[in-house]
Protein backbone atom coordinates (compact mmCIF):
# COMPACT_ATOMS: atom_id res chain seq x y z
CA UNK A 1 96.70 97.59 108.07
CA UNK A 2 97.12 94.50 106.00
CA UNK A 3 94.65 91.29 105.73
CA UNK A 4 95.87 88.02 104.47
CA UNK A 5 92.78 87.20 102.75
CA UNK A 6 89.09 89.14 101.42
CA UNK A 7 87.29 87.53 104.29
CA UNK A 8 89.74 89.06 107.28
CA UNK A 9 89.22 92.48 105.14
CA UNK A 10 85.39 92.01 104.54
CA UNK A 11 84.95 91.38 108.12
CA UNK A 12 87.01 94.13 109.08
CA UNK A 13 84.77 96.40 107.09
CA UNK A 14 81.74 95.20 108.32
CA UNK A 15 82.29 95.47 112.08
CA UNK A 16 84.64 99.15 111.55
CA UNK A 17 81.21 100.25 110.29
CA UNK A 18 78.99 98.94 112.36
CA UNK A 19 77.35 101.67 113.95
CA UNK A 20 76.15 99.66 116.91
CA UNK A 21 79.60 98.07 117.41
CA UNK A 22 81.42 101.25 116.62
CA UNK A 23 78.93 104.11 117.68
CA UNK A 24 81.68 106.48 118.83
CA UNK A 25 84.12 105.76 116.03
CA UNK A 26 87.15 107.54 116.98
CA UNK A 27 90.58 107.74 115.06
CA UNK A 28 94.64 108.62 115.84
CA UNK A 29 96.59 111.08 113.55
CA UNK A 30 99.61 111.28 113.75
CA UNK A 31 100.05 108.76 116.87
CA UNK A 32 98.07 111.77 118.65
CA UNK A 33 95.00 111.50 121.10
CA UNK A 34 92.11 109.57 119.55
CA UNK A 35 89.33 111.56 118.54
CA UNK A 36 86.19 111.38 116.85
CA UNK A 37 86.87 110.48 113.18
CA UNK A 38 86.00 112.41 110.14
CA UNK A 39 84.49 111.24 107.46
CA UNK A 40 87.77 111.19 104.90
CA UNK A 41 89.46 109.37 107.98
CA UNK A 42 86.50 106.86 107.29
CA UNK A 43 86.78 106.92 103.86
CA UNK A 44 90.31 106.72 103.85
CA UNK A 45 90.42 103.91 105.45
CA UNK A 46 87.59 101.78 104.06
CA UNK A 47 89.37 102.44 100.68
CA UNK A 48 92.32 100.66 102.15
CA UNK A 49 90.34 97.79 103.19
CA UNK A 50 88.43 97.72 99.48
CA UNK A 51 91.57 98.19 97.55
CA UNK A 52 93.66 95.56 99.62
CA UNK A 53 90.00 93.24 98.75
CA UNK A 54 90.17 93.77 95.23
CA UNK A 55 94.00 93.48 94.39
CA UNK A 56 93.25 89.94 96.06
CA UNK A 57 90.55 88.52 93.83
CA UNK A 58 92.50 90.19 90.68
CA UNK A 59 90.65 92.92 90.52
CA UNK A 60 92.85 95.62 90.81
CA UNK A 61 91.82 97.51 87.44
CA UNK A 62 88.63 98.46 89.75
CA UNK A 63 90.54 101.43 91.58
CA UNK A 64 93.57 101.52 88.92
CA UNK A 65 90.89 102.92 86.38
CA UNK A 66 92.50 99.95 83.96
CA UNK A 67 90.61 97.76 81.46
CA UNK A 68 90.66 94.23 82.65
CA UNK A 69 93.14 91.67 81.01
């Protein structure tokens, strides 16, 4: 999934985990039946979201383990 901006991936974090909007979070693998999702299927893809968030603002070193410029 990609966002065009932090607020589109922010809010997409926010409501994915919701527990009241979401309280049956289910995931695909594989283009398979959805099913309940795991937590590294959660993880996995809130990492997505925050990495996507970060290389926006310049911030990439935070998951790149780098020194900032």
């Amino acid at each position: 999934m990609e966002f065009e901006n932090v607020r589109e991936a922010l809010k997409f974090l926010l409501e994915y985990n919701d527990t009241t909007l979401n309280p049956n979070l289910k995931s695909r693998v594989n283009s398979g039946k959805w099913e309940p999702s795991t937590v590294s299927e959660v993880q996995a893809m809130n990492y997505d979201a925050l990495a996507q968030a970060a290389d926006m603002l310049g911030m990439s070193d935070l998951y790149l383990n780098e020194q900032p410029a």
